[in-house]
C-alpha atoms as a PDB file:
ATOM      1  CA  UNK A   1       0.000   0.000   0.000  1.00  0.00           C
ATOM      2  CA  UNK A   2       2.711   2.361   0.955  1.00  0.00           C
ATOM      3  CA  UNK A   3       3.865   2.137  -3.390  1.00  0.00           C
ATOM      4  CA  UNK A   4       0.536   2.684  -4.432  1.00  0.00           C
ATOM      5  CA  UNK A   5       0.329   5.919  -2.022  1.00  0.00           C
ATOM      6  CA  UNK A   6       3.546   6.809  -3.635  1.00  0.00           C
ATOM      7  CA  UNK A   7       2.159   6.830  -6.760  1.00  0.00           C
ATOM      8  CA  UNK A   8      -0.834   7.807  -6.131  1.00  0.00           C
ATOM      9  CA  UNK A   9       1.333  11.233  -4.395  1.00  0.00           C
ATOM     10  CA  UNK A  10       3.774  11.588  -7.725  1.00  0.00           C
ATOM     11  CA  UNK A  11       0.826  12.041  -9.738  1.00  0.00           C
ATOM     12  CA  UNK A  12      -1.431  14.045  -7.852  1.00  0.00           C
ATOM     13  CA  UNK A  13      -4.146  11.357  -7.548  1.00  0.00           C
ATOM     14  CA  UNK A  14      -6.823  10.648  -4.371  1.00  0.00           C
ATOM     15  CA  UNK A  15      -6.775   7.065  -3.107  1.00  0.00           C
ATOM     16  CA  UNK A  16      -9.597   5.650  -1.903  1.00  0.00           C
ATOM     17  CA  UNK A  17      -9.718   1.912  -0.370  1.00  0.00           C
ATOM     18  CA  UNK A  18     -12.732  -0.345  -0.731  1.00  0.00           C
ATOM     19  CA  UNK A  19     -13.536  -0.670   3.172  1.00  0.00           C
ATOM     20  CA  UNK A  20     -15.711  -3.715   2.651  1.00  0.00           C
ATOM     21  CA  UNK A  21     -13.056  -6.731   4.030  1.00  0.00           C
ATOM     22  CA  UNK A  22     -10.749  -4.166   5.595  1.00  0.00           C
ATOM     23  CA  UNK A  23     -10.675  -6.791   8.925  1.00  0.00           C
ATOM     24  CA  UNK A  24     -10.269  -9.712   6.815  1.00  0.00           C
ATOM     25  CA  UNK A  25      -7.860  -8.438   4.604  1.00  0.00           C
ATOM     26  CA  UNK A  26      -5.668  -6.800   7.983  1.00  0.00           C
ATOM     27  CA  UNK A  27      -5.938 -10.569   8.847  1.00  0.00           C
ATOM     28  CA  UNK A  28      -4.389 -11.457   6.187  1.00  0.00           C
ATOM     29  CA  UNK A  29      -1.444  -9.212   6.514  1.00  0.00           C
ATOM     30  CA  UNK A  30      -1.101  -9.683   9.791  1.00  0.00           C
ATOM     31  CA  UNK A  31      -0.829 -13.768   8.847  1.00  0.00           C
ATOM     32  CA  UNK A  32       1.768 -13.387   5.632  1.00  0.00           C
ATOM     33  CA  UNK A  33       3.247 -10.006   5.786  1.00  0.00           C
ATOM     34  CA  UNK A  34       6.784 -10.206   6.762  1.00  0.00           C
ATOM     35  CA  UNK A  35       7.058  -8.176   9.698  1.00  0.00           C
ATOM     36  CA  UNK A  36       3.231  -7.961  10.665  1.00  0.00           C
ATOM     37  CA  UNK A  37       3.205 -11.566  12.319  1.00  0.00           C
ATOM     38  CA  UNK A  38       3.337  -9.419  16.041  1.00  0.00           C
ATOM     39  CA  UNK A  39       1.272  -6.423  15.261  1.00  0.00           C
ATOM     40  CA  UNK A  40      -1.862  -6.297  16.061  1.00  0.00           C
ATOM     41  CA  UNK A  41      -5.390  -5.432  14.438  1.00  0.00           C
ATOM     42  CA  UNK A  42      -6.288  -2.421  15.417  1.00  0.00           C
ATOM     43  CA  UNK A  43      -2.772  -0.870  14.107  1.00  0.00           C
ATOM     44  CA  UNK A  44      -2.872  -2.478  10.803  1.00  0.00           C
ATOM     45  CA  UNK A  45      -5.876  -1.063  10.106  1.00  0.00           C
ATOM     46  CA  UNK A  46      -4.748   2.027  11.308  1.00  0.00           C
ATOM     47  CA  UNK A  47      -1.996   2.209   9.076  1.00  0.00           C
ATOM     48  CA  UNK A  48      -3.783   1.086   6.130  1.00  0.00           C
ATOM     49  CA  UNK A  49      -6.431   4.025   6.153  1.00  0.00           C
ATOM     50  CA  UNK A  50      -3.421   6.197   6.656  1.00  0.00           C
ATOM     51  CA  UNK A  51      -2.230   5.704   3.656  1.00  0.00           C
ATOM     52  CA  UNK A  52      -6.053   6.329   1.422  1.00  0.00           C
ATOM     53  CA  UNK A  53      -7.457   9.863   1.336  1.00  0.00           C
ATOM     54  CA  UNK A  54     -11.189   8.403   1.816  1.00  0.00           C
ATOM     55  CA  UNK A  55     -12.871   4.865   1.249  1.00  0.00           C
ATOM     56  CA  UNK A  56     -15.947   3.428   0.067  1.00  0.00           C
ATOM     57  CA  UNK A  57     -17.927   0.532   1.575  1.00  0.00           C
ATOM     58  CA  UNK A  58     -20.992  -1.572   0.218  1.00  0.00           C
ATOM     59  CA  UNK A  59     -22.823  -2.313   3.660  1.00  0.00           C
ATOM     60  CA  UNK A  60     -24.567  -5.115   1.265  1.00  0.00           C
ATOM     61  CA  UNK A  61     -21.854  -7.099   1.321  1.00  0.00           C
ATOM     62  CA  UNK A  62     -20.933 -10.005   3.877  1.00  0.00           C
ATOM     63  CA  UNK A  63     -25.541  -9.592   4.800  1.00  0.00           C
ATOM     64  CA  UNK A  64     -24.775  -6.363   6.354  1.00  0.00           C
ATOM     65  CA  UNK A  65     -28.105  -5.131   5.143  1.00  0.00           C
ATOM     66  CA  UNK A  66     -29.695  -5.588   1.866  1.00  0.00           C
ATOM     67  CA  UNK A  67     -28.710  -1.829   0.459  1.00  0.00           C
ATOM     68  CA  UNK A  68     -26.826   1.712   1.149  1.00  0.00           C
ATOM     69  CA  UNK A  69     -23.491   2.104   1.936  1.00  0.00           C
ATOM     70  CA  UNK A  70     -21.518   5.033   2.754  1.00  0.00           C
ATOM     71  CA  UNK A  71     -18.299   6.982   1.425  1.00  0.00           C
ATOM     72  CA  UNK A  72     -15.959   8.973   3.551  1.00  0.00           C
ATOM     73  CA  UNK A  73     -13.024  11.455   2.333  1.00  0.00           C
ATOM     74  CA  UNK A  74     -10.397  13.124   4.105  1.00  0.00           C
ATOM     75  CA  UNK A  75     -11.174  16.575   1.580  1.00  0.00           C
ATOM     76  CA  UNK A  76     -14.307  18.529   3.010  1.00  0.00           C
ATOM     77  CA  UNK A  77     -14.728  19.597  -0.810  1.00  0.00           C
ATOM     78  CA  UNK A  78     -14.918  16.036  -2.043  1.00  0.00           C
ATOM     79  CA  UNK A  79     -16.950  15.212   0.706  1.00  0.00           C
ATOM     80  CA  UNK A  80     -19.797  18.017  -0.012  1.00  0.00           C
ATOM     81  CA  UNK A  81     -19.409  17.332  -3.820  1.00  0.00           C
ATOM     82  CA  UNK A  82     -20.209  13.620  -3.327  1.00  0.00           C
ATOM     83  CA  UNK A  83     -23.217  14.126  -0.406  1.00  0.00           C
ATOM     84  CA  UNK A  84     -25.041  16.586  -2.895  1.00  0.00           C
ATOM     85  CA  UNK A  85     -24.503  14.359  -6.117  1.00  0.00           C
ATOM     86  CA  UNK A  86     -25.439  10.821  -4.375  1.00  0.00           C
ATOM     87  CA  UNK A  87     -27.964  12.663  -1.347  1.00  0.00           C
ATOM     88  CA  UNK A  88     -29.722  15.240  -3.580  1.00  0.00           C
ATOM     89  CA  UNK A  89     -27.958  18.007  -2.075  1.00  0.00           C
ATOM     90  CA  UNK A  90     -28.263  16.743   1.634  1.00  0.00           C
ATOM     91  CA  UNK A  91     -25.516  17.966   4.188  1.00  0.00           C
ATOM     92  CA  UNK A  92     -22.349  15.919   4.692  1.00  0.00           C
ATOM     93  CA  UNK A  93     -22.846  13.623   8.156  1.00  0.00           C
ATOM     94  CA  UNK A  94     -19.865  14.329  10.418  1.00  0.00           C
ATOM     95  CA  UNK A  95     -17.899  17.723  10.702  1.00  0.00           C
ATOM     96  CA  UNK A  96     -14.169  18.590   9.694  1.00  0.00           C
ATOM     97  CA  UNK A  97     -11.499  16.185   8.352  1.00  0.00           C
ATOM     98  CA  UNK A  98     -13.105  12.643   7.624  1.00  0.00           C
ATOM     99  CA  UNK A  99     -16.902  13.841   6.408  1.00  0.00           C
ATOM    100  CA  UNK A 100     -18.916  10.745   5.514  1.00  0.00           C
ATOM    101  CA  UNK A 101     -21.879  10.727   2.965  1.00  0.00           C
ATOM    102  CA  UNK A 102     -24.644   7.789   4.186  1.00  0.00           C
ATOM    103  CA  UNK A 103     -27.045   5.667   1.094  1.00  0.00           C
ATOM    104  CA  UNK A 104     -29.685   3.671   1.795  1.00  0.00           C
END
């Protein structure tokens, strides 16, 4: 993740992570990772969202619920510009850094 954030940086492009198996996938690293084999959870997840600018997550997936979803960005600008295209104009939920814009 830390080479596609590079990337991502050198050409002036957002990244956004598809939250939907974030535990799974920390799991995962935390199972075949060199390195990751001590660390727990909580801080791989931690450092993989501090590497994305927002994420997205399908709360259909895994029988969550059977529709909506929700997308969350780091940019207050993205965030408003998203809310009013997928809400109809309805306000951003949350305040400051990390605004998140609710479906369902």
């Amino acid at each position: 993740m830390r080479a596609v954030r590079a990337v991502c940086a050198r050409h002036g492009k957002p990244l956004f992570l598809d939250a939907c198996r974030f535990a799974e996938n920390a799991w995962f690293i935390k199972l075949r990772e060199p390195g990751y084999e001590g660390t727990p959870i909580v801080e791989i997840v931690r450092e993989m969202f501090s590497y994305a600018d927002g994420c997205t997550m399908s709360a259909k997936k895994d029988g969550m619920a059977n529709i909506g979803g929700f997308f969350c960005s780091n940019d207050d600008a993205v965030a408003r510009r998203t809310s009013a295209a997928a809400l109809g104009a309805a306000p951003p939920v949350g305040s400051g850094r990390g605004r998140m814009a609710a479906s369902g």
